[in-house]
Each structure stands twice: as C-alpha cells, then as structure tokens.
Protein backbone atom coordinates (compact mmCIF):
# COMPACT_ATOMS: atom_id res chain seq x y z
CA UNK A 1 -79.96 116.54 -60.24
CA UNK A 2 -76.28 117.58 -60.04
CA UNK A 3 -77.20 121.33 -58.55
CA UNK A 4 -79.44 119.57 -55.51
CA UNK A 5 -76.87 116.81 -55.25
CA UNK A 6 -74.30 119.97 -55.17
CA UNK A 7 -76.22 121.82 -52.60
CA UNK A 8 -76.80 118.46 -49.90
CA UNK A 9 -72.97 118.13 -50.30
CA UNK A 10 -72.22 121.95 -49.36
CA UNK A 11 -75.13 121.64 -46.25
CA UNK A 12 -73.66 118.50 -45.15
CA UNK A 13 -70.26 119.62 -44.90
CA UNK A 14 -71.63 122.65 -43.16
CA UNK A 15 -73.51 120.86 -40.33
CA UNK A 16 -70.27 118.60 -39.99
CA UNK A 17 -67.97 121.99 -39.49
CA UNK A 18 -70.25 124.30 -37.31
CA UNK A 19 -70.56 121.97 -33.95
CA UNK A 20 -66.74 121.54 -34.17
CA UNK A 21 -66.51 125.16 -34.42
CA UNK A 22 -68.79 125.35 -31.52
CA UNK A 23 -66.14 123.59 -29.71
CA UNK A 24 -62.83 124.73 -30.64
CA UNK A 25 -65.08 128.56 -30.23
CA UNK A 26 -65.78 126.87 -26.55
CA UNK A 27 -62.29 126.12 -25.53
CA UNK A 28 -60.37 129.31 -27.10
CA UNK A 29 -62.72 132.03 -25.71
CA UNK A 30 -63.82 130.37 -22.53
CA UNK A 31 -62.41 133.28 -20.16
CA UNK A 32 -64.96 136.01 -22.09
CA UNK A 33 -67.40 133.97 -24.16
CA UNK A 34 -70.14 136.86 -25.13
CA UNK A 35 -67.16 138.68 -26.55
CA UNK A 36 -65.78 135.25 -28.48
CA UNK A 37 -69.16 134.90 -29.49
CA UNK A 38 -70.09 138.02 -30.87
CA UNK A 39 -67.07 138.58 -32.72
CA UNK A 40 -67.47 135.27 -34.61
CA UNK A 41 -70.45 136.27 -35.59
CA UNK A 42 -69.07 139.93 -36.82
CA UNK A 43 -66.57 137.33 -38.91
CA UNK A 44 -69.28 135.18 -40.18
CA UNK A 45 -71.34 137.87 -41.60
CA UNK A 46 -68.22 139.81 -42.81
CA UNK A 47 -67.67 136.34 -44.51
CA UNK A 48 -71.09 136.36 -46.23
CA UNK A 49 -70.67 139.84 -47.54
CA UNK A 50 -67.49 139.75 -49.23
CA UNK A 51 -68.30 136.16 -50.23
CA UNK A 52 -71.87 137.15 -52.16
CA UNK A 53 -69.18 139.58 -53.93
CA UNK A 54 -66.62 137.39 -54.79
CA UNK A 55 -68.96 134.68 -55.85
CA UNK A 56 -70.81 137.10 -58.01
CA UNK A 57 -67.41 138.04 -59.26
CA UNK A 58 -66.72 134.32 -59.93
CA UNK A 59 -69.93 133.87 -61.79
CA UNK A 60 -69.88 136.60 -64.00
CA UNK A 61 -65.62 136.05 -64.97
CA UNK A 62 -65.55 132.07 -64.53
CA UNK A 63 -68.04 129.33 -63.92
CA UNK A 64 -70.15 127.57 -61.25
CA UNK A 65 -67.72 124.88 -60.91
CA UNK A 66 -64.57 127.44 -60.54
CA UNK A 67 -66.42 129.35 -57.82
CA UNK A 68 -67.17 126.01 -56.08
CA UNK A 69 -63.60 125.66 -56.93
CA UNK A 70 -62.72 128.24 -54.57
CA UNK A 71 -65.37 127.48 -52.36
CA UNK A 72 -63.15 124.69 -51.66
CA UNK A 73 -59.52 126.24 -51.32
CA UNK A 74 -61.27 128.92 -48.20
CA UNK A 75 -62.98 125.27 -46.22
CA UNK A 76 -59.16 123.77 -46.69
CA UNK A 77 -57.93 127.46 -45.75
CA UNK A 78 -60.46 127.32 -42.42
CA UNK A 79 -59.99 123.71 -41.55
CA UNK A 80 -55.84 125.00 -41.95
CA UNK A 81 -56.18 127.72 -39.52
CA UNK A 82 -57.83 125.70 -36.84
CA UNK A 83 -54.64 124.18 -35.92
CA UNK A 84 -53.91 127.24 -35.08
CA UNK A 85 -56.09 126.75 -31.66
CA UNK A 86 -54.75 125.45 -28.28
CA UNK A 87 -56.02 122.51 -28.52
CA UNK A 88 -53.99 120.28 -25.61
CA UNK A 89 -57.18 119.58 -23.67
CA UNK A 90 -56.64 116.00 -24.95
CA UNK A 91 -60.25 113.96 -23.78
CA UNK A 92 -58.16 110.13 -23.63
CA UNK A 93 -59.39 107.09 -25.25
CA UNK A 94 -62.97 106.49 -25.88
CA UNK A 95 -63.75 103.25 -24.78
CA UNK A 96 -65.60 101.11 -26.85
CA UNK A 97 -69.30 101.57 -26.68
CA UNK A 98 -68.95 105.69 -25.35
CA UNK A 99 -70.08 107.22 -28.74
CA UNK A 100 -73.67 105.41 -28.33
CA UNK A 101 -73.43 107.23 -24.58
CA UNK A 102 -72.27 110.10 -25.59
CA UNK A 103 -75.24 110.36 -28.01
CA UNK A 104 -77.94 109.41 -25.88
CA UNK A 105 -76.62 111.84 -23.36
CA UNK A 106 -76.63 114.49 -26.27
CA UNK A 107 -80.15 113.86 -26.28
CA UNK A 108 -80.67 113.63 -23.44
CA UNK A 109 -79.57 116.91 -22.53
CA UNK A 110 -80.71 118.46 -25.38
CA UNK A 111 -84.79 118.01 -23.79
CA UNK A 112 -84.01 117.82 -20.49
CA UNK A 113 -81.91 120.76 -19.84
CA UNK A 114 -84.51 123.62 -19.51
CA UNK A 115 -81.96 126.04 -20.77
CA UNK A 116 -80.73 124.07 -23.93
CA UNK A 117 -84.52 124.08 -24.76
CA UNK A 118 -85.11 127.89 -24.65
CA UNK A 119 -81.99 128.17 -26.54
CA UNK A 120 -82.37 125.29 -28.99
CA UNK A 121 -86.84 126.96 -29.81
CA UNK A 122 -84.97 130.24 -30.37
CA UNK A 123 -82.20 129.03 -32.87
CA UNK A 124 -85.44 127.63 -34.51
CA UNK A 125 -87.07 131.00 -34.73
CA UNK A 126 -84.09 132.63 -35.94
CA UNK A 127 -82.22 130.42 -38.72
CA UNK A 128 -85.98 130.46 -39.96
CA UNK A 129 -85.75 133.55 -40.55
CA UNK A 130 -82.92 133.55 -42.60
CA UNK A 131 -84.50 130.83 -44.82
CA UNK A 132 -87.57 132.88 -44.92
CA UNK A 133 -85.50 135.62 -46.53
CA UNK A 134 -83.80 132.75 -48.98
CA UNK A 135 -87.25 131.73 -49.95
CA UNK A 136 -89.59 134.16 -49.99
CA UNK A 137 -87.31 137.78 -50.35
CA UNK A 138 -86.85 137.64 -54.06
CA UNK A 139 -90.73 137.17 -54.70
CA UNK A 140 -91.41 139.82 -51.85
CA UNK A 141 -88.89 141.85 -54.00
CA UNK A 142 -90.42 141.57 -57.69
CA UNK A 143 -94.25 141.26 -57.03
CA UNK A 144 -94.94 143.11 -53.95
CA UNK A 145 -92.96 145.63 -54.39
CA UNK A 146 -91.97 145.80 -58.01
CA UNK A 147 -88.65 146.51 -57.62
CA UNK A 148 -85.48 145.60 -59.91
CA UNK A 149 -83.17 142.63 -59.18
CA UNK A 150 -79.97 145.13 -57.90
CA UNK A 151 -82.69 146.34 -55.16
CA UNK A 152 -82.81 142.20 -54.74
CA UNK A 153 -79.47 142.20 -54.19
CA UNK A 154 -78.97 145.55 -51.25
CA UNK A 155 -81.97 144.16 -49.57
CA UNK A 156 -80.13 140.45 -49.58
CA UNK A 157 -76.93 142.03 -48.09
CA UNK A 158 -79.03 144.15 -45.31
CA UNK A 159 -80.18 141.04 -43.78
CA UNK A 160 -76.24 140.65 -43.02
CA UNK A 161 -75.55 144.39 -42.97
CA UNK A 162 -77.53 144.24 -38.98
CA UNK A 163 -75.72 140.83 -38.50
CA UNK A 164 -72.66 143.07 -38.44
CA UNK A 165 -74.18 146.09 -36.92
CA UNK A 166 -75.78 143.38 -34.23
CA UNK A 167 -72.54 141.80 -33.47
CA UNK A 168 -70.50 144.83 -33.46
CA UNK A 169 -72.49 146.12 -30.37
CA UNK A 170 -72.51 143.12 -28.84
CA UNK A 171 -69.21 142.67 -28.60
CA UNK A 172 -68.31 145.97 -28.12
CA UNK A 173 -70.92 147.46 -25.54
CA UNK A 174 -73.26 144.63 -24.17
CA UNK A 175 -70.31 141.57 -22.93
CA UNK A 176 -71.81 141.89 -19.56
CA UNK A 177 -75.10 141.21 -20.71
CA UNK A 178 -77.01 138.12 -19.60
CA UNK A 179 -78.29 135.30 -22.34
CA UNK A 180 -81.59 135.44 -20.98
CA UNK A 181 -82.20 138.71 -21.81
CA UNK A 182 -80.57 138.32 -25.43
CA UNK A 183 -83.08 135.45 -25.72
CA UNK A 184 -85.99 136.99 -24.72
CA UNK A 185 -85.48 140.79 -26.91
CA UNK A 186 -84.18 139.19 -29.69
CA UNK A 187 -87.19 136.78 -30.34
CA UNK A 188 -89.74 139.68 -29.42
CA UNK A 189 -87.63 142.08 -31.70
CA UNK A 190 -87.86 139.33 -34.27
CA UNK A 191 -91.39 138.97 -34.95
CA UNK A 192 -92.04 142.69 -35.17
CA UNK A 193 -88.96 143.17 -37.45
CA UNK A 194 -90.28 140.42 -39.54
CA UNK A 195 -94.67 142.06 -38.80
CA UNK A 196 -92.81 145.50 -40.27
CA UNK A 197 -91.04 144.40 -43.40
CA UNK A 198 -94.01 142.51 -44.37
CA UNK A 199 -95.87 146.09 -44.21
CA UNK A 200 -92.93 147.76 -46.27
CA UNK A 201 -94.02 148.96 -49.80
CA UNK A 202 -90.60 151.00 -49.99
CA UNK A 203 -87.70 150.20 -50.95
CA UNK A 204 -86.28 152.12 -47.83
CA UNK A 205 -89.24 150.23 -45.50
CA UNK A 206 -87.77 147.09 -47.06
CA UNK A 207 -84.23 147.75 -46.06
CA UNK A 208 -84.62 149.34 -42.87
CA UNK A 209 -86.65 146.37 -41.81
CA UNK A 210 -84.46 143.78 -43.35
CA UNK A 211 -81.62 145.44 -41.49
CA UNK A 212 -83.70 145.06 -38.07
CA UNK A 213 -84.55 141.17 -38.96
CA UNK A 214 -80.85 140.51 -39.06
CA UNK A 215 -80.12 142.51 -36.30
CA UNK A 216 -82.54 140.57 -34.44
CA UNK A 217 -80.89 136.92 -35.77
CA UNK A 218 -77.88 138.16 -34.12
CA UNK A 219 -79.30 139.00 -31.01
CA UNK A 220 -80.69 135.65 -30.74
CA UNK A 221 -77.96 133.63 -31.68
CA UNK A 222 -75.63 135.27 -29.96
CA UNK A 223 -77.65 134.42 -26.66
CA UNK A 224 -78.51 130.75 -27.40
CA UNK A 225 -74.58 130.33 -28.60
CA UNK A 226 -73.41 131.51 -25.51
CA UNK A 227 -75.71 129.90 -22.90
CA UNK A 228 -75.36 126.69 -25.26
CA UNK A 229 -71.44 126.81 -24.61
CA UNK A 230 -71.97 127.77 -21.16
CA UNK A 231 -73.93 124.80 -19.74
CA UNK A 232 -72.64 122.01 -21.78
CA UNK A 233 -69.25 120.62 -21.73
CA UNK A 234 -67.09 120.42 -24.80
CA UNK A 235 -67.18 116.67 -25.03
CA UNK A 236 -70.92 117.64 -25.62
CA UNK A 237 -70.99 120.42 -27.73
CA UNK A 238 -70.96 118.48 -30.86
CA UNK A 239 -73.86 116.56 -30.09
CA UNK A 240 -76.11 118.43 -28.52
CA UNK A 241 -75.54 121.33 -31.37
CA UNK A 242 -75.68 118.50 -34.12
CA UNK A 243 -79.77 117.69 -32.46
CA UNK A 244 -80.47 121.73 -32.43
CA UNK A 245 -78.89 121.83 -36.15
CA UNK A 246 -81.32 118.58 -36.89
CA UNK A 247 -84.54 120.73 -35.77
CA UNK A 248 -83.50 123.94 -37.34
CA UNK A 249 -83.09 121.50 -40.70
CA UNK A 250 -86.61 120.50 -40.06
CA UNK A 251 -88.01 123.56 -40.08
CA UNK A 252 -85.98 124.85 -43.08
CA UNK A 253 -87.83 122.06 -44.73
CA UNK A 254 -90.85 123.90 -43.65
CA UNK A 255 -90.27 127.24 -44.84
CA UNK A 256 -89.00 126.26 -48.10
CA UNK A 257 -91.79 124.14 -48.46
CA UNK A 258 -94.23 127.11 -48.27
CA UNK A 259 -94.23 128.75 -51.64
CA UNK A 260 -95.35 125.21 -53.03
CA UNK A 261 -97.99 124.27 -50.13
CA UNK A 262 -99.83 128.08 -50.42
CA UNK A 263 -99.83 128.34 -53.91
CA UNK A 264 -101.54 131.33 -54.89
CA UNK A 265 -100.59 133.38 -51.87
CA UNK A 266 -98.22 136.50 -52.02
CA UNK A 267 -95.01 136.80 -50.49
CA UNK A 268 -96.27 139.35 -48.10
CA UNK A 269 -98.98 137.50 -47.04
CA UNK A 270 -96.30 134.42 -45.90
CA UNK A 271 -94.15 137.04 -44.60
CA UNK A 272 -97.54 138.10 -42.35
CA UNK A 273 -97.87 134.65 -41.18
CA UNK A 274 -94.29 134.25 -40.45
CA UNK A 275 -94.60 137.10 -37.87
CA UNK A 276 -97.51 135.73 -36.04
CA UNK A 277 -95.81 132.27 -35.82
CA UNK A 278 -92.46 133.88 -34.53
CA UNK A 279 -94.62 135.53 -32.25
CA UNK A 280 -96.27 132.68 -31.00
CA UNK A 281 -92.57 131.41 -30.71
CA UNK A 282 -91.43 134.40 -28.89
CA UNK A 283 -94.37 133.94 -26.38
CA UNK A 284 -93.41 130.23 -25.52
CA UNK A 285 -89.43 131.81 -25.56
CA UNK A 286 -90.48 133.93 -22.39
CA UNK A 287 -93.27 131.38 -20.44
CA UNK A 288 -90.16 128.68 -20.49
CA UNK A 289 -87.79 131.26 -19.55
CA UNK A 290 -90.43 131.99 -16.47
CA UNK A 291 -90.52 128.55 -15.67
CA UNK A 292 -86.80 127.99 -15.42
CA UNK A 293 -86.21 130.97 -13.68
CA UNK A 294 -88.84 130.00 -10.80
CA UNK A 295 -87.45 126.47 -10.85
CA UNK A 296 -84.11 127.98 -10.08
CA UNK A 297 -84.95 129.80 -7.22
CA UNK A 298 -84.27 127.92 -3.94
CA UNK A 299 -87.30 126.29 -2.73
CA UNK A 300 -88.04 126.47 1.28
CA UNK A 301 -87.10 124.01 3.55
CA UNK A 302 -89.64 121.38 4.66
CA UNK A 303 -87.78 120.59 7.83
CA UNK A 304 -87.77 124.03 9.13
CA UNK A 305 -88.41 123.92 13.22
CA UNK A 306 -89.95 126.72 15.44
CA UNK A 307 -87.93 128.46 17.40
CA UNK A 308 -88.65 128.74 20.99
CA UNK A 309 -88.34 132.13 23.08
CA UNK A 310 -85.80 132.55 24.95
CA UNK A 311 -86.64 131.73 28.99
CA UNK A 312 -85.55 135.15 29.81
CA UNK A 313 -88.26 136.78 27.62
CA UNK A 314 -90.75 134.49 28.96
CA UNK A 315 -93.68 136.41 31.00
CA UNK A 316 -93.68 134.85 34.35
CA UNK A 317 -97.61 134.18 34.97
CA UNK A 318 -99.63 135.90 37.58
C-alpha cells in the first residue's frame, strides 16, 4: 500500500509539472519551436539515462526512501531553475468564474480543433508505447527470449538510447520540417518498430528494434508537441495538455491492465497485438490528417458571376 500510494504521488506531481512545462517551453522558444522542442526532449531522455544510473546507484549504496530522497532535491532543483525563464508576459487578474471558462474552452478545443485531435490520438499511440515497454519488456526479456536481467537492463536504456538519437536529428537536421509529416512517419514507423521487435529472438533484434520504437516516440512527440504549442495559446496550454495527459492515463490503464486480462498469453504475442492496434492507430493518424488538410483548402466561391465578352470581340451577325 505505501509503494502504490508512493507511485500515484510521483505520477501526480508529474502530470501537475509537464503542462506548465509545456508553457514556460511555449513562451521561451517561441521564435524556433521544433528546435526548443527537440532539444527538450534530447534533455529529457538524457535525464532518464543518467537517472536509471544514479537510482540504481542509490539502490544498491542507500535505500528506496534516500533515492526518493533525491528524487526530491532534482523536482526542487527544476522547479528552482524555472525562474530562470522570462516570464513578464503577466496574463492580469482572473475574474471570478474564468477558471470554469477556461476549462470548458480546454475542452472544447481539445475535440474540436482537428489538429489538437491528430496530435492528442498520436500522443496516445506513443506514451503507449512506452508503457508497453514498462509492462510487458521484462517478460518479453526472460521468457521469450531467455535472456539475463543486465540484457533487461541495455534493452530498457535503448528505448531512450533512439529518444536521444531521435531528438538529436531533429533538432539538428529536420527544424524546417512540418508536424504533419512528423505525425504521420512517426506513427507508421511506430507500429512496424513495435511488428519487428515482437519478431526479435536476438538479443541484437531486440535492441535494434527497441532503439527504432524510441526513435519513433520521439518522432511523434516531437510533432504533436510542437503543433500542440503552435495552435493553442499559452493561457491554454495547461488545459488542453492536462485532457491529452487524462487520455494517455486512460490508456496506460489499458496496457498495464493486459498481462492480467490475457492471462496465459506470451509477451510476444501482446507485443503482436500492440502493432496491429498502433497500426490501426496510425491509419486513423493519416485519414484525419486527409480530412483536415482538404478542409483547409479554400473552398470556391458560390457567388462567382460570368464574365461577359468584351463588345469588341463580339462577332457582328450576318
């Protein structure tokens, strides 16, 4: 009961921190946002390397409660730094009554805004992929593939190895590149990352595709992030991130529920089922990207009138 009470207390300080992030990330890198984007990212997966090291570290010289310990001192560390940000745009008084606006227009936007919805189904796909690899990759690891728990532990780090390898070439070669088409390869790339590690029986199939999952998660997130920072404005951000983050916590429910709900089923074959639902996904992904894109272009005008000859090119009649 303490570990689970632990672990809501570390989520729900997470899903309070990222949407501010979101906006503070909004504000200080709005002149190149792809490039802001992608190297937060790069930082967040750095973070998860060296922090799987140090809390290993922590574990093996200390305790649980001294790495949570630390835990700790780096959130105080982050929230520290923050200050650090231009933050001047002051946004006045809110009036009484403007939160319940603000988050029925979060809502709001959240479904009716045909790009929040592309990007909001894709965040699904991907952050389900991570929790795939936190539920299933350590069962994929001993059974199907018989492999030690140090093997465990390269193929955990490769998921955030392409993170960094994704977000490196993002922000290095690709800041030109349009959401859309982040979006679109990323999910596709995805589900036949996630088909080909599911087909691994090596431990260098295993890693290769692990690489390419995270590589993909990057891709993806780095599209949705920026199109989500792009359309909505930073009084928003919060809320409308805070309704994505609700749906990705959904189906994180989902996928850890799976191991209990197919009992009896290997973790290749959920890995197999995986990639035909985030192909499925990836499918819906590109017909609502067609359908925004043709509701974008300008439509004809109904009002349109003929227009007459000229009397000079008029053919006098016989």
């Amino acid at each position: 009961a303490v570990l689970y009470a632990t672990a809501s207390f570390v989520s729900l300080g997470s899903l309070l921190s990222y949407p501010s992030s979101q906006a503070l990330l909004q504000r200080a890198g709005a002149t190149a946002l792809m490039r802001a984007v992608s190297r937060g990212i790069l930082a967040g997966q750095a973070g998860n390397i060296v922090g799987a090291a140090i809390g290993g570290l922590c574990l093996a010289a200390l305790s649980m409660t001294a790495c949570l310990l630390v835990c700790a001192g780096f959130s105080l560390v982050a929230a520290t730094l923050t200050s650090l940000v231009n933050d001047n745009d002051d946004l006045g008084a809110r009036s009484h009554g403007a939160h319940g606006r603000d988050l029925a227009q979060g809502l709001s936007q959240t479904l009716a805004n045909p790009h929040i919805r592309i990007s909001g189904c894709a965040l699904i796909l991907a952050f389900a992929s991570a929790h795939a690899s936190n539920a299933l990759l350590a069962a994929f690891t001993r059974f199907d593939l018989n492999l030690s728990s140090e093997t465990y532990g390269f193929l955990a780090a490769m998921y955030s190895g392409g993170g960094v390898l994704g977000s490196v070439v993002l922000s290095a070669l690709f800041n030109r590149t349009s959401e859309g088409l982040l979006i679109a390869v990323g999910t596709v790339f995805l589900a036949a990352a996630t088909a080909g590690f599911s087909s691994a029986h090596t431990p260098i199939e295993a890693l290769f595709w692990q690489g390419a999952i995270g590589l993909s998660f990057t891709i993806v997130r780095a599209g949705c992030d920026v199109t989500i920072l792009k359309t909505v404005p930073t009084r928003m951000v919060g809320r409308v991130r805070s309704n994505i983050d609700a749906a990705i916590g959904v189906a994180a429910v989902a996928v850890y529920l799976l191991p209990t709900l197919l009992h009896g089923f290997a973790a290749r074959d959920m890995f197999v089922g995986l990639s035909v639902a985030f192909a499925c996904g990836s499918g819906l992904i590109l017909w609502l990207q067609w359908r925004a894109a043709k509701a974008d272009l300008p439509q004809p005008s109904g009002d349109s009138k003929v227009i007459s000859p000229s009397p000079s090119c008029v053919r006098p009649r016989d």
